[in-house]
PDB file of N, CA and C in Angstrom:
ATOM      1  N   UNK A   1      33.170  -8.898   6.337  1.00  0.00           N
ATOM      2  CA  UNK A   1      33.258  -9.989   7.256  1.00  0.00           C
ATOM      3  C   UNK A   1      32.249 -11.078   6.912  1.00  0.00           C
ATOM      4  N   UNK A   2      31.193 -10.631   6.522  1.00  0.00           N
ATOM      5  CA  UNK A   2      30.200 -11.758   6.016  1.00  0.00           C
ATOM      6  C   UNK A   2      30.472 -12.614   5.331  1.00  0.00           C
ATOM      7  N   UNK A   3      30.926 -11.996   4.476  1.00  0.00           N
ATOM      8  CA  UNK A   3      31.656 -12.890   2.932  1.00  0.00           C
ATOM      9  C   UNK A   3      32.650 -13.596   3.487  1.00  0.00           C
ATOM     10  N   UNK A   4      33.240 -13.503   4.419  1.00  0.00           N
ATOM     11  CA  UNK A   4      34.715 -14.807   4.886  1.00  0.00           C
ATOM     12  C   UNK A   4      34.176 -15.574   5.403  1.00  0.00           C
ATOM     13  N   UNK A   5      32.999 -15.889   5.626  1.00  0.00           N
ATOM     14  CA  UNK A   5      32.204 -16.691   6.569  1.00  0.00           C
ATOM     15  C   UNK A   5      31.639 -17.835   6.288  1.00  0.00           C
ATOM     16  N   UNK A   6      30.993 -18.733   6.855  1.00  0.00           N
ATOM     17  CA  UNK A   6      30.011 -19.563   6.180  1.00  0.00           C
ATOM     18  C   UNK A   6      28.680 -18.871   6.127  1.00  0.00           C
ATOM     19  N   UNK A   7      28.409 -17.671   6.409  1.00  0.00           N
ATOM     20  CA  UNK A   7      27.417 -16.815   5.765  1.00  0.00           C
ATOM     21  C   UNK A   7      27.321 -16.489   4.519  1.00  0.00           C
ATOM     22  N   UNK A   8      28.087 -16.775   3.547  1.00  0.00           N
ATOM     23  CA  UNK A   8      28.523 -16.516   2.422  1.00  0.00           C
ATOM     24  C   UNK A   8      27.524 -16.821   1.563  1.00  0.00           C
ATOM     25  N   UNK A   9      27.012 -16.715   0.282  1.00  0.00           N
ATOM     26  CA  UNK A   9      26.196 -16.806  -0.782  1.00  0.00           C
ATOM     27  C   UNK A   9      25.942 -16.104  -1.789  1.00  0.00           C
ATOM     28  N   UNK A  10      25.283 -16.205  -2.869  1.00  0.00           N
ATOM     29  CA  UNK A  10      25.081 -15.669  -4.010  1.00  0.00           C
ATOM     30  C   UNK A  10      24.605 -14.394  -3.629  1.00  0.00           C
ATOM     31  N   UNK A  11      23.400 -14.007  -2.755  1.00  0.00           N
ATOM     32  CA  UNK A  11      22.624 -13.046  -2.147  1.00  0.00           C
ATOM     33  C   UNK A  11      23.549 -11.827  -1.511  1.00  0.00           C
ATOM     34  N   UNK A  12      24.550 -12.286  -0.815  1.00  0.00           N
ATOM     35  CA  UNK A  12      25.678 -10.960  -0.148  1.00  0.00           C
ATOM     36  C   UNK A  12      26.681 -11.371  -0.861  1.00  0.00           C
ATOM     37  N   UNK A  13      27.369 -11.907  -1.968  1.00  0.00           N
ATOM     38  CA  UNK A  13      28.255 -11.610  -2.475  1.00  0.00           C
ATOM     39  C   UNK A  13      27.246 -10.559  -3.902  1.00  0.00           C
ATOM     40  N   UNK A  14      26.242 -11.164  -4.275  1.00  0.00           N
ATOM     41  CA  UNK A  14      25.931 -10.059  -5.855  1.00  0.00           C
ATOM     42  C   UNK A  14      25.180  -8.662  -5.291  1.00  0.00           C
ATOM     43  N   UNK A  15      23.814  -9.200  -4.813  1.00  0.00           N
ATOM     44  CA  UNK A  15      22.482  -8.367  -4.065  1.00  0.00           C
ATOM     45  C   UNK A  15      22.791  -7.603  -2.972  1.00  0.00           C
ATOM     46  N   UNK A  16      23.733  -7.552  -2.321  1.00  0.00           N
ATOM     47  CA  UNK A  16      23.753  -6.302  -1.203  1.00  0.00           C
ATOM     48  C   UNK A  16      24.731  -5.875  -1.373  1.00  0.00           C
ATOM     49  N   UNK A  17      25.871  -5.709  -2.499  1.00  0.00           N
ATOM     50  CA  UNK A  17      26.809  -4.784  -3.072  1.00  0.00           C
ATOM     51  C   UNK A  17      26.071  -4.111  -3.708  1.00  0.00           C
ATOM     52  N   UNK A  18      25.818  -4.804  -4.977  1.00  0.00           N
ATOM     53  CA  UNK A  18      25.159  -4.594  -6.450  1.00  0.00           C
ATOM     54  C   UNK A  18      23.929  -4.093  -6.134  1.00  0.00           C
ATOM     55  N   UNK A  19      23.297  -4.321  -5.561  1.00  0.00           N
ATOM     56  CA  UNK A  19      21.854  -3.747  -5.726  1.00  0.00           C
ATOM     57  C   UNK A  19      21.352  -2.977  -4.230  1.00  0.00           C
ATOM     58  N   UNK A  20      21.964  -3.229  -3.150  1.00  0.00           N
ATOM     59  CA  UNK A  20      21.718  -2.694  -1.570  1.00  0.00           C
ATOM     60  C   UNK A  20      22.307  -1.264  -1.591  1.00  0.00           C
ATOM     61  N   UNK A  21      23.931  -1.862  -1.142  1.00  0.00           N
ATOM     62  CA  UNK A  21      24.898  -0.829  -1.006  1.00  0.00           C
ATOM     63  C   UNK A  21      25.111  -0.212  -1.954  1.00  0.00           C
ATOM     64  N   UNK A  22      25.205   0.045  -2.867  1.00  0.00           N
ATOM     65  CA  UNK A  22      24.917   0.881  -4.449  1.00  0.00           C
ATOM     66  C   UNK A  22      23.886   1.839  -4.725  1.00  0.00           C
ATOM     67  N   UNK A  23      22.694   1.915  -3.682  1.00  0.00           N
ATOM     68  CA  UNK A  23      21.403   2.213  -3.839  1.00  0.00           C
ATOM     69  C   UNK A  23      20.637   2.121  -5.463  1.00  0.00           C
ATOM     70  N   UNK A  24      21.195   1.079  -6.020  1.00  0.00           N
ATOM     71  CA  UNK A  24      20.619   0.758  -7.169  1.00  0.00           C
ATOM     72  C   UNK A  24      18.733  -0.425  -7.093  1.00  0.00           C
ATOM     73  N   UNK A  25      19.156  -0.866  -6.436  1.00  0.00           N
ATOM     74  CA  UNK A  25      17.634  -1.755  -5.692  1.00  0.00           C
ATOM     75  C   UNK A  25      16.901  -1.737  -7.290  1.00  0.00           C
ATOM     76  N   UNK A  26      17.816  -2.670  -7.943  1.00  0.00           N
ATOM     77  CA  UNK A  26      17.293  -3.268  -9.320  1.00  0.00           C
ATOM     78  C   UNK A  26      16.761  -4.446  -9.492  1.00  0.00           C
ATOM     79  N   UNK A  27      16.159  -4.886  -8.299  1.00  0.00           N
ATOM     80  CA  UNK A  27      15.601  -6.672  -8.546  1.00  0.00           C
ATOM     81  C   UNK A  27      15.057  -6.628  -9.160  1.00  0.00           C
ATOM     82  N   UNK A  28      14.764  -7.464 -10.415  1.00  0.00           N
ATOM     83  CA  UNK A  28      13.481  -7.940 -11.235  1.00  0.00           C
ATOM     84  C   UNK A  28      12.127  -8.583 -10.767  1.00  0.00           C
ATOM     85  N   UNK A  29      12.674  -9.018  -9.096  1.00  0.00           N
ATOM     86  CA  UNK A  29      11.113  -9.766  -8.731  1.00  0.00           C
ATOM     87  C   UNK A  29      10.830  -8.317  -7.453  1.00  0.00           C
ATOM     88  N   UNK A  30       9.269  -8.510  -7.871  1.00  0.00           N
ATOM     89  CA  UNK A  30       8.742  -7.464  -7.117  1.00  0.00           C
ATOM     90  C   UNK A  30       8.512  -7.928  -5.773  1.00  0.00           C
ATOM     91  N   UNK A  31       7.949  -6.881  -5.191  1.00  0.00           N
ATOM     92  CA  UNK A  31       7.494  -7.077  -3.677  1.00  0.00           C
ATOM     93  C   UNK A  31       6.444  -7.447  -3.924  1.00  0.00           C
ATOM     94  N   UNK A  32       5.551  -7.052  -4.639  1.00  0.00           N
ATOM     95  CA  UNK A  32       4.264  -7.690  -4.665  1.00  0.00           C
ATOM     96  C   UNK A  32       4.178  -8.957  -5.233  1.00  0.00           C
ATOM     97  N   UNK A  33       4.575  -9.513  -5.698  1.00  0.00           N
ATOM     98  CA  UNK A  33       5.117 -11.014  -5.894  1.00  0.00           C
ATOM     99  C   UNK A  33       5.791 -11.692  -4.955  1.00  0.00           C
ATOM    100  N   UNK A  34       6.367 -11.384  -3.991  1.00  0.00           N
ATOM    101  CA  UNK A  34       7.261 -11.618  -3.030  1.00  0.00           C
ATOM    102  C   UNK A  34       5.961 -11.975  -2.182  1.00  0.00           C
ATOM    103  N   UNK A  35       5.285 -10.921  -2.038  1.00  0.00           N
ATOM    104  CA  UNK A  35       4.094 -10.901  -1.034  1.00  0.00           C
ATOM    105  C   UNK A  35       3.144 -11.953  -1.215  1.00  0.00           C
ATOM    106  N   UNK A  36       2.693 -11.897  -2.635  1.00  0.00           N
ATOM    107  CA  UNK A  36       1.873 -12.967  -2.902  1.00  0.00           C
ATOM    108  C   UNK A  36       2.464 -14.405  -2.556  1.00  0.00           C
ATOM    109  N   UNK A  37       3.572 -14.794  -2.969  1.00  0.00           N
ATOM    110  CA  UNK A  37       3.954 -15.802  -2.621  1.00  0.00           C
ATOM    111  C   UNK A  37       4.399 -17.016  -1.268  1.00  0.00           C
ATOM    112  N   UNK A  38       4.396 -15.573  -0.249  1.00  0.00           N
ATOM    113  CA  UNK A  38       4.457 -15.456   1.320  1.00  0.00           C
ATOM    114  C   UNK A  38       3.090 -15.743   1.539  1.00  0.00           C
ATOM    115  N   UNK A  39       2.317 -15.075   0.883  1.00  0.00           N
ATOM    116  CA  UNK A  39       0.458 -15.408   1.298  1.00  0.00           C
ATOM    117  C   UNK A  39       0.044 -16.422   1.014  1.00  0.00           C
ATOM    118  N   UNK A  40       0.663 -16.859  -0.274  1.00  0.00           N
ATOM    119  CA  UNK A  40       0.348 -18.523  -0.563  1.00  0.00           C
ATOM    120  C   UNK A  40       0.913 -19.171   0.577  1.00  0.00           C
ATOM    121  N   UNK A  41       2.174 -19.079   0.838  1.00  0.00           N
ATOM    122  CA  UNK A  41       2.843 -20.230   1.854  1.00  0.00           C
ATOM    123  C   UNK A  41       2.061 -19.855   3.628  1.00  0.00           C
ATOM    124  N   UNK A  42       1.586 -18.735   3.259  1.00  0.00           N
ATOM    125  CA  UNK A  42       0.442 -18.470   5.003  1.00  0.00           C
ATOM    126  C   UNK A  42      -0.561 -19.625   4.895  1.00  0.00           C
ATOM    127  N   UNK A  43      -1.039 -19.170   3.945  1.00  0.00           N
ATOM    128  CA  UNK A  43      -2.874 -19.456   3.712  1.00  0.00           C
ATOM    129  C   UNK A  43      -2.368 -21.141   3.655  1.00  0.00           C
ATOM    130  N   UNK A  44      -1.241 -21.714   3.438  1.00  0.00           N
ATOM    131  CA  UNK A  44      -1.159 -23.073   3.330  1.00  0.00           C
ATOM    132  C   UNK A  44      -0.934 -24.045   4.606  1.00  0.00           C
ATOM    133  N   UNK A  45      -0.232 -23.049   5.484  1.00  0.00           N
ATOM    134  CA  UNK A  45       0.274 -23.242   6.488  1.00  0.00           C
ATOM    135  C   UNK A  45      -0.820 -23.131   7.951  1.00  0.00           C
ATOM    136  N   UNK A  46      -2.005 -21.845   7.764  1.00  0.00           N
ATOM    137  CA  UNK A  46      -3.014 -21.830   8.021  1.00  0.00           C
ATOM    138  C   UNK A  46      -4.220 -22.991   7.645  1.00  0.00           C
ATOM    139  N   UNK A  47      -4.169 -23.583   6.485  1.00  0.00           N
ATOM    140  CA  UNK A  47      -5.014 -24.322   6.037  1.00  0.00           C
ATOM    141  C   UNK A  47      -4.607 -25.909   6.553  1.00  0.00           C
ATOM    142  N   UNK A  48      -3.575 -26.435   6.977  1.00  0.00           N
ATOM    143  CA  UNK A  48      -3.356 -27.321   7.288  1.00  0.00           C
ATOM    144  C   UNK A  48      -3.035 -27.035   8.930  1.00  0.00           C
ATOM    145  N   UNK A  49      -3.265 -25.899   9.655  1.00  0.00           N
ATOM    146  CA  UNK A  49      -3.499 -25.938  11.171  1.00  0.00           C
ATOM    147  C   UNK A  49      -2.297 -26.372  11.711  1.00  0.00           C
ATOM    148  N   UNK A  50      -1.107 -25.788  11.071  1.00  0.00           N
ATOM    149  CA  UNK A  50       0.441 -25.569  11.585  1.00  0.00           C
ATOM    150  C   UNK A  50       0.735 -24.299  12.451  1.00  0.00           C
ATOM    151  N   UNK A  51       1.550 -24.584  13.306  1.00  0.00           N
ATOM    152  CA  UNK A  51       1.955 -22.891  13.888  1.00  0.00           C
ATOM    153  C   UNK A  51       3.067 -22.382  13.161  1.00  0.00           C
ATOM    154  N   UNK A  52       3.028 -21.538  12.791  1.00  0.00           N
ATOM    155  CA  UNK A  52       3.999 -20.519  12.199  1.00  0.00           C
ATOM    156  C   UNK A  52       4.023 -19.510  12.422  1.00  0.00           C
ATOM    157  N   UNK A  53       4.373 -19.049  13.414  1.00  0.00           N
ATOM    158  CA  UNK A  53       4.211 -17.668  13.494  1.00  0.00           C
ATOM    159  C   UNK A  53       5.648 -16.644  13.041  1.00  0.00           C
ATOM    160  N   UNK A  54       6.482 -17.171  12.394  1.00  0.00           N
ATOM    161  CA  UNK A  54       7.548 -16.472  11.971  1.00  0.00           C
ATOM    162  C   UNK A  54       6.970 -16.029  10.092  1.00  0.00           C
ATOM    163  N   UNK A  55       6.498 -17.303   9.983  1.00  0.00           N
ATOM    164  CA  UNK A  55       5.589 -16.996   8.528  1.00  0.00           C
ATOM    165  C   UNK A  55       4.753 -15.914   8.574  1.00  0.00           C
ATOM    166  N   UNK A  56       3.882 -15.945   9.439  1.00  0.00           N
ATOM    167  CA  UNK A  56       2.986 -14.895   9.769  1.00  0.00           C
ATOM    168  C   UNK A  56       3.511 -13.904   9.546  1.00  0.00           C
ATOM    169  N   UNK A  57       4.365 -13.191  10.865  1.00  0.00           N
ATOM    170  CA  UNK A  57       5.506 -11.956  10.539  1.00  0.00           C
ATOM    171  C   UNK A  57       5.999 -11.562   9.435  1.00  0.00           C
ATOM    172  N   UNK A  58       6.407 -12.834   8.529  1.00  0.00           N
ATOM    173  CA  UNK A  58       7.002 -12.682   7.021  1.00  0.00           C
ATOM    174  C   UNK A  58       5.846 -12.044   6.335  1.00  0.00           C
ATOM    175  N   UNK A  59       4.610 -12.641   5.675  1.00  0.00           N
ATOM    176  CA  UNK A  59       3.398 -12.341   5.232  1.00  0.00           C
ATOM    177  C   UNK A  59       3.651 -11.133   5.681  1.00  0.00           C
ATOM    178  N   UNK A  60       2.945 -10.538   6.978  1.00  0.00           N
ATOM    179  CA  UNK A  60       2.620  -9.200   7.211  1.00  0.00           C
ATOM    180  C   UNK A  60       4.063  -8.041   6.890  1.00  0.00           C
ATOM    181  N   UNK A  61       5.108  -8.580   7.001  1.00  0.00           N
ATOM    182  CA  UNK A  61       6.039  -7.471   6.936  1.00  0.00           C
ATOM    183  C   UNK A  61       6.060  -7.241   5.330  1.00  0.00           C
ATOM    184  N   UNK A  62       6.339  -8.636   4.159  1.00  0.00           N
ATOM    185  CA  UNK A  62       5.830  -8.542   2.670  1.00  0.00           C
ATOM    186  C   UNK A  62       4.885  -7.432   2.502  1.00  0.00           C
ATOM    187  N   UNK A  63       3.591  -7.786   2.999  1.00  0.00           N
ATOM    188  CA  UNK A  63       2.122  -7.247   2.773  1.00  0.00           C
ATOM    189  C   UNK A  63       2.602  -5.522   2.929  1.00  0.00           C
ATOM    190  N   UNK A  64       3.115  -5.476   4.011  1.00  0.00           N
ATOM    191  CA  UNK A  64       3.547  -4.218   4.693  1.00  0.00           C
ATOM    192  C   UNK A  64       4.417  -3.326   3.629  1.00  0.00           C
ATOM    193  N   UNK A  65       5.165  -3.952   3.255  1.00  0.00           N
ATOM    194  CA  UNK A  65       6.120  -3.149   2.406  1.00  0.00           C
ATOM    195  C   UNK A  65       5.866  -2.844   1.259  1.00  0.00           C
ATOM    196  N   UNK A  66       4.675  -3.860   0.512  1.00  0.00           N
ATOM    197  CA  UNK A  66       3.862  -3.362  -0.576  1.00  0.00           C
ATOM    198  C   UNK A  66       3.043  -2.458  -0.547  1.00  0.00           C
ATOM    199  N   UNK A  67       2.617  -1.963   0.250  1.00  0.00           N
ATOM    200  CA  UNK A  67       1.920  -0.750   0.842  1.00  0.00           C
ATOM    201  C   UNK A  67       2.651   0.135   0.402  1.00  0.00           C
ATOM    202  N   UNK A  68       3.414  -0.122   1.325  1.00  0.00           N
ATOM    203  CA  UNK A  68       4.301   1.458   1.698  1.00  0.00           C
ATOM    204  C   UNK A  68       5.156   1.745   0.913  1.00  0.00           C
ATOM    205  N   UNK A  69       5.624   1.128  -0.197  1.00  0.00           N
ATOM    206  CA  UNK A  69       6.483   1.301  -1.043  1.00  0.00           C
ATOM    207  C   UNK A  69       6.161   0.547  -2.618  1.00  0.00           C
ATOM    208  N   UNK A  70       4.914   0.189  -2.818  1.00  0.00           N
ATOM    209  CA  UNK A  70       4.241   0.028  -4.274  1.00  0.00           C
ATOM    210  C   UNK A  70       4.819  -1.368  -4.646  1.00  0.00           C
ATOM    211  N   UNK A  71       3.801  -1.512  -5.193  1.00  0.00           N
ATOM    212  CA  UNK A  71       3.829  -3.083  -5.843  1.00  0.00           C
ATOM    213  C   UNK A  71       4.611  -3.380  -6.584  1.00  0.00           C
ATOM    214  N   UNK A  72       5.416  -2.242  -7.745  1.00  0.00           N
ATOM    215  CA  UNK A  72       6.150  -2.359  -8.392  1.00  0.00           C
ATOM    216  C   UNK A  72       7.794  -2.273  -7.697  1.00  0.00           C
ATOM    217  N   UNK A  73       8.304  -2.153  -6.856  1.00  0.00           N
ATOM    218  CA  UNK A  73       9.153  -2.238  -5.923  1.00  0.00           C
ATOM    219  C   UNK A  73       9.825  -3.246  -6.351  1.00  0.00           C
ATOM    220  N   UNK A  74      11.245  -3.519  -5.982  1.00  0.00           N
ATOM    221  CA  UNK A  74      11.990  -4.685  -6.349  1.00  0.00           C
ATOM    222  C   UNK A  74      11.948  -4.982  -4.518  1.00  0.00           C
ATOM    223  N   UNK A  75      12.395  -6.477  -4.663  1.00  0.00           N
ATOM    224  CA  UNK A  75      12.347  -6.830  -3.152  1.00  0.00           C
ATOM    225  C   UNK A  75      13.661  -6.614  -1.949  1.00  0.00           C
ATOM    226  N   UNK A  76      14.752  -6.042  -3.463  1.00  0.00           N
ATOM    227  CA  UNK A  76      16.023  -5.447  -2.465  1.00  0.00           C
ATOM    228  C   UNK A  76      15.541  -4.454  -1.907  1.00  0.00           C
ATOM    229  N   UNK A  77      14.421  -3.360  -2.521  1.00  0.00           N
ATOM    230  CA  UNK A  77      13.971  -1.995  -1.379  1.00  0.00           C
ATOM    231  C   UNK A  77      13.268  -2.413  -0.096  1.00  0.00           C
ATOM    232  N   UNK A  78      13.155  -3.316   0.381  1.00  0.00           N
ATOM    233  CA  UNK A  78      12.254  -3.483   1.336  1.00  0.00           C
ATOM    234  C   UNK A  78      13.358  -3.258   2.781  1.00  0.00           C
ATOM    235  N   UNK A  79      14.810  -2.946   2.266  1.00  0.00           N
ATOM    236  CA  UNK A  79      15.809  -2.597   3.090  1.00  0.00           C
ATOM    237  C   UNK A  79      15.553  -1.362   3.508  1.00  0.00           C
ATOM    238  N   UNK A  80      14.945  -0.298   2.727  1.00  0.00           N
ATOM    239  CA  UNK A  80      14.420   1.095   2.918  1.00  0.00           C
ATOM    240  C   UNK A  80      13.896   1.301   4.168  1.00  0.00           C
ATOM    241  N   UNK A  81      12.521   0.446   4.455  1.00  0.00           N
ATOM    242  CA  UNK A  81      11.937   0.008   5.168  1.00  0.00           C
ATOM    243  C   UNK A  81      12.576  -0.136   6.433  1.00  0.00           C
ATOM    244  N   UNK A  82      13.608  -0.998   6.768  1.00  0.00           N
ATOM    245  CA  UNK A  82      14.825  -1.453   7.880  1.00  0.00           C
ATOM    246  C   UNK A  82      15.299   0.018   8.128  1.00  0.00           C
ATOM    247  N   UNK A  83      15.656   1.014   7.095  1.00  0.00           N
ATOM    248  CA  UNK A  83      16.422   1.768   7.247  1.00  0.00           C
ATOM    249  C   UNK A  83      15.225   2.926   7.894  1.00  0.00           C
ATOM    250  N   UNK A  84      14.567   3.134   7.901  1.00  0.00           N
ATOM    251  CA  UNK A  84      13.146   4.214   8.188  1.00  0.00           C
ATOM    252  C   UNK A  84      13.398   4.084   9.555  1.00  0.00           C
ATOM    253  N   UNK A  85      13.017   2.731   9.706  1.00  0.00           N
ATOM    254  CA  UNK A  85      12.817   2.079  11.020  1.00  0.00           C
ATOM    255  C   UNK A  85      13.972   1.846  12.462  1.00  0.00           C
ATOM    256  N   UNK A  86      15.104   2.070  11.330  1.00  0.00           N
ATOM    257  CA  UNK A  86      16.224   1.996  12.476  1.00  0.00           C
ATOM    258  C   UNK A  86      17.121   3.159  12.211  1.00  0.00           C
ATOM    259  N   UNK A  87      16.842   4.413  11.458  1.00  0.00           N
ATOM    260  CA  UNK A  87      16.912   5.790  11.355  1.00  0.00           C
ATOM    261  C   UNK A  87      18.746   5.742  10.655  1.00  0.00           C
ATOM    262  N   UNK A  88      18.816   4.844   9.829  1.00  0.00           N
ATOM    263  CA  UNK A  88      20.184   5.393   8.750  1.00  0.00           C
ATOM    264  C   UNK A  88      20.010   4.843   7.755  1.00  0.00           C
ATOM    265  N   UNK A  89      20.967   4.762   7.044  1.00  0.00           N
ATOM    266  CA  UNK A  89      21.229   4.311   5.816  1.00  0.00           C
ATOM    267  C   UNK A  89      22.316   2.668   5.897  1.00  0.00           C
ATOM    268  N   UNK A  90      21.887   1.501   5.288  1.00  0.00           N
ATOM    269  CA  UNK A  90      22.800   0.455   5.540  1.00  0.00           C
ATOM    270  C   UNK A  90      23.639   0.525   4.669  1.00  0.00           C
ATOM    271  N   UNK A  91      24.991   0.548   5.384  1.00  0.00           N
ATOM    272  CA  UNK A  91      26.075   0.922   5.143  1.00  0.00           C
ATOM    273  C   UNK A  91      26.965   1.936   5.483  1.00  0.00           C
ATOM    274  N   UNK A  92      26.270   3.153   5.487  1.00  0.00           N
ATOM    275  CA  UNK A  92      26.523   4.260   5.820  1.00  0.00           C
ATOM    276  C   UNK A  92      27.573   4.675   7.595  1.00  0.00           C
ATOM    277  N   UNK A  93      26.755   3.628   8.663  1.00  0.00           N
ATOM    278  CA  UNK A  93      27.541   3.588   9.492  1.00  0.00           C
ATOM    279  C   UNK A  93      26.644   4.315  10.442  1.00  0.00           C
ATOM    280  N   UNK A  94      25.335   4.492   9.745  1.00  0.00           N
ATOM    281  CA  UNK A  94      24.599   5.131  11.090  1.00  0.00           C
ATOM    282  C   UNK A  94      23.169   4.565  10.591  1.00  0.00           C
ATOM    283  N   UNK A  95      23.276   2.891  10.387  1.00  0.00           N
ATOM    284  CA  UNK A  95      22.449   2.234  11.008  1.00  0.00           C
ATOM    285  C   UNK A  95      22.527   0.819  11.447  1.00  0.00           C
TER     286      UNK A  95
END
């Protein structure tokens, strides 16, 4: 249903077949890069005395998932994470 939508994009037509639903989670960019790059856009957003607090959340959930699942991580696993948290597997039908 996504895909008939104007939800549509490169991201759920390749990355959440190919690399989600597949349990292949082959991204080339890491989480810890992901993270860093979220920390840059904090610390920038902080530094110029903007509210963001959805950034914030982003940062910490990034930060979070590099933890818990290693720096070397691709950033499609951070679905793992979703799935821990809301007790299935996406896709599967029991989450």
């Amino acid at each position: 249903m996504l895909n008939a939508s104007s939800g549509r994009s490169a991201a759920t037509q390749g990355k959440i077949a190919e690399e989600i639903l597949s349990r292949d989670f082959s991204a080339g960019f890491t989480i810890a890069l992901m993270a860093k790059d979220v920390g840059i856009a904090g610390g920038l957003a902080e530094g110029l005395e903007l509210e963001a607090p959805i950034l914030a959340r982003t940062r910490d959930l990034w930060r979070d998932a590099a933890e818990l699942l290693g720096d070397a991580a691709g950033v499609t696993e951070i679905v793992r994470l979703w799935e821990e948290w809301n007790g299935g597997e996406l896709g599967s039908g029991t989450a």
